[in-house]
C-alpha atoms as a PDB file:
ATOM      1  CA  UNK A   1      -7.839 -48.445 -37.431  1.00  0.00           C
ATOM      2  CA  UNK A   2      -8.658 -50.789 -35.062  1.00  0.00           C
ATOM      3  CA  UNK A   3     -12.247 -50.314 -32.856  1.00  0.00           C
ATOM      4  CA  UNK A   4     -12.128 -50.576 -29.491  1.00  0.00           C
ATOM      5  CA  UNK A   5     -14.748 -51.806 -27.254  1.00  0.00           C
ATOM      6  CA  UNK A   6     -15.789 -50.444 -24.009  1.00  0.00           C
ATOM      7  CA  UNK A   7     -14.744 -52.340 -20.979  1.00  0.00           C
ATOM      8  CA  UNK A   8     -18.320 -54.042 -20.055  1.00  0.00           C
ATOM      9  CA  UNK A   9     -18.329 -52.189 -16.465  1.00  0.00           C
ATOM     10  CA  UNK A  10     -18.838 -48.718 -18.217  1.00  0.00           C
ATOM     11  CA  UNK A  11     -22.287 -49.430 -19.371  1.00  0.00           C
ATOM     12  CA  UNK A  12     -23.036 -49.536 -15.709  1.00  0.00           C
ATOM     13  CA  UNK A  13     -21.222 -46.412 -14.565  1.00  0.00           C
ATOM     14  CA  UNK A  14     -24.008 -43.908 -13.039  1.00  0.00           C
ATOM     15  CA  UNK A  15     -26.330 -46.521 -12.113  1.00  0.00           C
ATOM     16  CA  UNK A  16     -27.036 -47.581  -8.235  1.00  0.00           C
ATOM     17  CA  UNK A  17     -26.826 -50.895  -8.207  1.00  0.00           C
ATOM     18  CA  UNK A  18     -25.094 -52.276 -11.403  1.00  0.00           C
ATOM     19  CA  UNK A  19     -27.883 -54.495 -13.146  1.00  0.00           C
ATOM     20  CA  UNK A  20     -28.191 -56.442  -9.897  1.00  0.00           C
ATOM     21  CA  UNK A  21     -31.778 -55.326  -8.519  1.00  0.00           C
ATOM     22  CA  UNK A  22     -32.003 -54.903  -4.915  1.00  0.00           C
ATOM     23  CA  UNK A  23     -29.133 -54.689  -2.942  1.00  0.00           C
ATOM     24  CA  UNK A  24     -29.408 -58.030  -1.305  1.00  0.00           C
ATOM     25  CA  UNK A  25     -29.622 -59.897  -5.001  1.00  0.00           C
ATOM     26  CA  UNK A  26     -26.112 -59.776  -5.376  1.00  0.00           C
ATOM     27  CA  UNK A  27     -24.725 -61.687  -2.166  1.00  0.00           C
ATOM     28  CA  UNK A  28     -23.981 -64.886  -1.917  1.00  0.00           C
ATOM     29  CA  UNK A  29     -24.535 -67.245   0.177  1.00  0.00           C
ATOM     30  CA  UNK A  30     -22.406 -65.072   3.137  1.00  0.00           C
ATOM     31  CA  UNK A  31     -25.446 -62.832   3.001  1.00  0.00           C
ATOM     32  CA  UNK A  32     -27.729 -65.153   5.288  1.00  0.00           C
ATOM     33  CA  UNK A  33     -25.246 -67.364   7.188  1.00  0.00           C
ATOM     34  CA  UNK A  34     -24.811 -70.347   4.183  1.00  0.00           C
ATOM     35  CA  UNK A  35     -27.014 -73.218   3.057  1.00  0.00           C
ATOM     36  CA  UNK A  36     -28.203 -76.110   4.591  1.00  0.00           C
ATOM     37  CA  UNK A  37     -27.264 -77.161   8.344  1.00  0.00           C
ATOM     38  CA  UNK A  38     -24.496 -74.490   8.266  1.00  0.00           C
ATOM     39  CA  UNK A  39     -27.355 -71.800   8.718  1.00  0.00           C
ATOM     40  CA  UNK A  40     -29.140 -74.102  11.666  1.00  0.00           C
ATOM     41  CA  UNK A  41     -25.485 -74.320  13.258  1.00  0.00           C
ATOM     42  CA  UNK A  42     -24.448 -70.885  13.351  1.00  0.00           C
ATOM     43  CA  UNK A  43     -27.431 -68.808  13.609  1.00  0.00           C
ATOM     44  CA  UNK A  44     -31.272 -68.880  13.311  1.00  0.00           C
ATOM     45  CA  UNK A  45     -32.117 -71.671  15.571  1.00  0.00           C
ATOM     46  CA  UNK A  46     -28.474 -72.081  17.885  1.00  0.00           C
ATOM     47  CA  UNK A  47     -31.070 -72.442  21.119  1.00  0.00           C
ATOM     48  CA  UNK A  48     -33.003 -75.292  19.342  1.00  0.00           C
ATOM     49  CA  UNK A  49     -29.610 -76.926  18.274  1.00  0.00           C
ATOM     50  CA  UNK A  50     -28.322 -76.552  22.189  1.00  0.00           C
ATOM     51  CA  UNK A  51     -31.076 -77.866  23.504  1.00  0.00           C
ATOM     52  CA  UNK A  52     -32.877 -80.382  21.047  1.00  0.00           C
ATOM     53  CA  UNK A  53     -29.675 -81.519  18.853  1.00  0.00           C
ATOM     54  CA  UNK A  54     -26.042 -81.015  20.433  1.00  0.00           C
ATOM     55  CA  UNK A  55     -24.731 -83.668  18.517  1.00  0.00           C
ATOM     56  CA  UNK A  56     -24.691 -81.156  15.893  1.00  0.00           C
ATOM     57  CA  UNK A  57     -22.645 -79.366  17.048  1.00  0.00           C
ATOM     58  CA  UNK A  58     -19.251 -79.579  15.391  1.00  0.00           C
ATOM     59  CA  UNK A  59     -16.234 -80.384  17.832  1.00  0.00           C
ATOM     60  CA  UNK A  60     -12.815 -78.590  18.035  1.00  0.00           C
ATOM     61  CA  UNK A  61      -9.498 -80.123  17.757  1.00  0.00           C
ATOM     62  CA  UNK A  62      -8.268 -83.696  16.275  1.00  0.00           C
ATOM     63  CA  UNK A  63      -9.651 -86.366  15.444  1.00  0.00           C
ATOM     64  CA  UNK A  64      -7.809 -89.852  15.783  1.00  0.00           C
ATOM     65  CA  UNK A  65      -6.090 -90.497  12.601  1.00  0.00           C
ATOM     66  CA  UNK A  66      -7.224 -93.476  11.346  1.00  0.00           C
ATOM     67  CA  UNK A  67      -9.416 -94.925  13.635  1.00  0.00           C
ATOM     68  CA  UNK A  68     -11.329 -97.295  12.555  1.00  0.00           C
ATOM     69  CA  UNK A  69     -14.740 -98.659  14.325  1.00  0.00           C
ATOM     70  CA  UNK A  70     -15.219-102.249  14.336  1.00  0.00           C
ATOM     71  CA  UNK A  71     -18.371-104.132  12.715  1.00  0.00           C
ATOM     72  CA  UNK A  72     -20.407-106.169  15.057  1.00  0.00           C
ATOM     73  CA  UNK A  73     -21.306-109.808  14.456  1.00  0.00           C
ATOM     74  CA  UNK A  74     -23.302-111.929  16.889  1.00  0.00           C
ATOM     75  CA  UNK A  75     -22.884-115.698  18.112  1.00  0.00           C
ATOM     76  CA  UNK A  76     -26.221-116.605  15.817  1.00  0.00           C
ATOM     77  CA  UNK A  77     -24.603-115.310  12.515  1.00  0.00           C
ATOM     78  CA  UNK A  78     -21.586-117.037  13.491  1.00  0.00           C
ATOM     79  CA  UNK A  79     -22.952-120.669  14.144  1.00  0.00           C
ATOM     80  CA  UNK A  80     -24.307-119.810  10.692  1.00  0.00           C
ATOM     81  CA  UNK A  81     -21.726-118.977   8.972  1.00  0.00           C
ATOM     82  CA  UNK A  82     -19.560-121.698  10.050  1.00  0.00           C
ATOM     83  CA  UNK A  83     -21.749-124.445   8.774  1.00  0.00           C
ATOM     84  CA  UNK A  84     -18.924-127.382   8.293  1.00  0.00           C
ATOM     85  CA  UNK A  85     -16.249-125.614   9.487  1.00  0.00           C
ATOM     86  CA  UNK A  86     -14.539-125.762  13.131  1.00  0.00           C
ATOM     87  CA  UNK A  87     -12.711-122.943  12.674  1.00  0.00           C
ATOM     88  CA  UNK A  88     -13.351-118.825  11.416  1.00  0.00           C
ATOM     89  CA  UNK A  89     -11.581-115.841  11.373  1.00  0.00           C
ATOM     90  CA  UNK A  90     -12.915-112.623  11.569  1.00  0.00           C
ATOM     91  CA  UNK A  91     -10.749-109.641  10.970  1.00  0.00           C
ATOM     92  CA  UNK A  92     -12.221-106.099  11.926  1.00  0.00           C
ATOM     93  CA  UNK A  93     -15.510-107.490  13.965  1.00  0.00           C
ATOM     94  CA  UNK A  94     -16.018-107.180  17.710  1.00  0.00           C
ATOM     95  CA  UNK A  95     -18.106-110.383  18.366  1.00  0.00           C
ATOM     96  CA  UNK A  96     -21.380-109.594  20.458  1.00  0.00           C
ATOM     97  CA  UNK A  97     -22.928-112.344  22.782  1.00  0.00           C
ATOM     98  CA  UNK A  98     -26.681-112.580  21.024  1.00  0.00           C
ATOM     99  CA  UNK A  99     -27.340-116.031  20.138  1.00  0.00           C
ATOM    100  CA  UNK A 100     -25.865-119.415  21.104  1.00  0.00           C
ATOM    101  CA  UNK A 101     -23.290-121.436  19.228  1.00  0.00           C
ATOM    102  CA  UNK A 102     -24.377-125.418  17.745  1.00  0.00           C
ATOM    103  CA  UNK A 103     -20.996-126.385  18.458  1.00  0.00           C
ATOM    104  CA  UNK A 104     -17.356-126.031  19.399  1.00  0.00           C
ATOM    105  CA  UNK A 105     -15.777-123.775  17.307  1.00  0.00           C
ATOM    106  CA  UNK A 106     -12.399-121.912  17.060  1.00  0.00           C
ATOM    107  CA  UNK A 107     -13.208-117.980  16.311  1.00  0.00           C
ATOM    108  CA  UNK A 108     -10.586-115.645  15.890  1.00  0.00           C
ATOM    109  CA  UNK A 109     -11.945-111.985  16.245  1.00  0.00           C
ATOM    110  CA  UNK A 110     -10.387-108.648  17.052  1.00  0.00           C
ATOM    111  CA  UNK A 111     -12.960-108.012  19.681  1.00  0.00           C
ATOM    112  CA  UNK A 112     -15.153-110.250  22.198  1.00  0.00           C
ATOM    113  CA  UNK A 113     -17.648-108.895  24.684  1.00  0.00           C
ATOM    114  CA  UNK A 114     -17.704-110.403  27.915  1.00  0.00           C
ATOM    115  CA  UNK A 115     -20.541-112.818  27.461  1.00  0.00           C
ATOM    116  CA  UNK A 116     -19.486-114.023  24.319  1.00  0.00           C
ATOM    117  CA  UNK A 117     -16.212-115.199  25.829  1.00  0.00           C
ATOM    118  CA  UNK A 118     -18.280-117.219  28.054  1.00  0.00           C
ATOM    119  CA  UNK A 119     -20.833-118.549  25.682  1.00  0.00           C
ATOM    120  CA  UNK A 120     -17.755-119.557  23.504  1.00  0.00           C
ATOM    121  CA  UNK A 121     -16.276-121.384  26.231  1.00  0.00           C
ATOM    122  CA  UNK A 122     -19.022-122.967  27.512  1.00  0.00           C
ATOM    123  CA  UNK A 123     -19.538-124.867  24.479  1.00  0.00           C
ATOM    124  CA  UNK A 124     -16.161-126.009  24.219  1.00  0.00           C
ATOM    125  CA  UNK A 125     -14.998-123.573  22.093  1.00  0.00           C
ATOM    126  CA  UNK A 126     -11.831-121.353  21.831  1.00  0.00           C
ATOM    127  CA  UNK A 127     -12.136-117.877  21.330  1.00  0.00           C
ATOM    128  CA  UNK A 128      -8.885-115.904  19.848  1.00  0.00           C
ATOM    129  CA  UNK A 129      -8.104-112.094  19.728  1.00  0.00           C
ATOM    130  CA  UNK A 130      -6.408-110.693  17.270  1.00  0.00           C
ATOM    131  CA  UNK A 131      -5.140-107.343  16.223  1.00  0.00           C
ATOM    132  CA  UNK A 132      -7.196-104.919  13.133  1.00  0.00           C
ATOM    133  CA  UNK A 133      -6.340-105.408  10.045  1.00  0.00           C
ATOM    134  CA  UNK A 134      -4.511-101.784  10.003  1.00  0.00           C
ATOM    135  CA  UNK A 135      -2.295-102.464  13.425  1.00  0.00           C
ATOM    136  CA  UNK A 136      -0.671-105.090  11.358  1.00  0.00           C
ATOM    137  CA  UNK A 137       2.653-103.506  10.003  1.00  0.00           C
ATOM    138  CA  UNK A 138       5.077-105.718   7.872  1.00  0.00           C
ATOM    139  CA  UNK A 139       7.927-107.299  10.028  1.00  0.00           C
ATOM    140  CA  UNK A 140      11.085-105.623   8.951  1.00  0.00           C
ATOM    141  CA  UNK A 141      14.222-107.928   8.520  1.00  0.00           C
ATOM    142  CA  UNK A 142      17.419-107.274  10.747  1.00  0.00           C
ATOM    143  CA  UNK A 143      20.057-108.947   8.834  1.00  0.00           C
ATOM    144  CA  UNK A 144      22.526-107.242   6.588  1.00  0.00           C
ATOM    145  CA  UNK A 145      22.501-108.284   3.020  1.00  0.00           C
ATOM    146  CA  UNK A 146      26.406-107.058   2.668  1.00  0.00           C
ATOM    147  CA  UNK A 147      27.234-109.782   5.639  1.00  0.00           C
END
């Protein structure tokens, strides 16, 4: 004949709290509001996060899909960069106005601060925008391949 074991929750059948200790031993981590900046967030210190730290606060509703910040490059790193050349291209940079440029040069960028436009031109220089690297879609053909 075969023995059958118990089912493991019958050893703990009569007892108060199961083999757990005290009562607040077996919560998890719903028990005191979560770990880490969850807890600051939601309970203990909501006046210091109000009034010290809003940004922490988490924001309701959508965020852009795909949005993508530019990186920042100024006129300095640019005249060193382009060291021999008379023209650069610079896809997902907003170009910022720190610096002057040695010499005419031709920058393409997808962004340009006032002052930097100036700068640029001022030296003799062309300054080109262009789109971000994700706003450029494929161009689709129009012609029929039956025709």
């Amino acid at each position: 004949m075969v023995v059958r074991k118990d089912k493991r929750n019958r050893k703990y059948h009569g007892t108060r709290r199961w083999g757990v200790g005290n009562i607040k031993n077996n919560r998890g981590a719903g028990g005191h509001g979560g770990f880490g900046e969850v807890n600051r967030l939601r309970k203990h210190d909501w006046t210091y996060i109000t009034a010290k730290a809003p940004e922490l606060i988490k924001k309701r509703g959508f965020a852009p899909y795909r949005k993508r910040e530019l990186k920042e490059i100024n006129l300095r790193q640019i005249s060193v960069m382009a060291e021999g050349k008379s023209e650069i291209e610079l896809r997902n940079y907003k170009v910022l106005s720190n610096g002057e440029l040695s010499k005419p040069i031709k920058i393409k960028a997808s962004g340009f601060t006032r002052q930097a436009l100036e700068k640029i031109k001022s030296k003799g220089g062309e300054a080109i925008a262009m789109k971000a690297a994700e706003d450029k879609a494929p161009a689709k053909e129009s012609g029929h391949a039956n025709a």
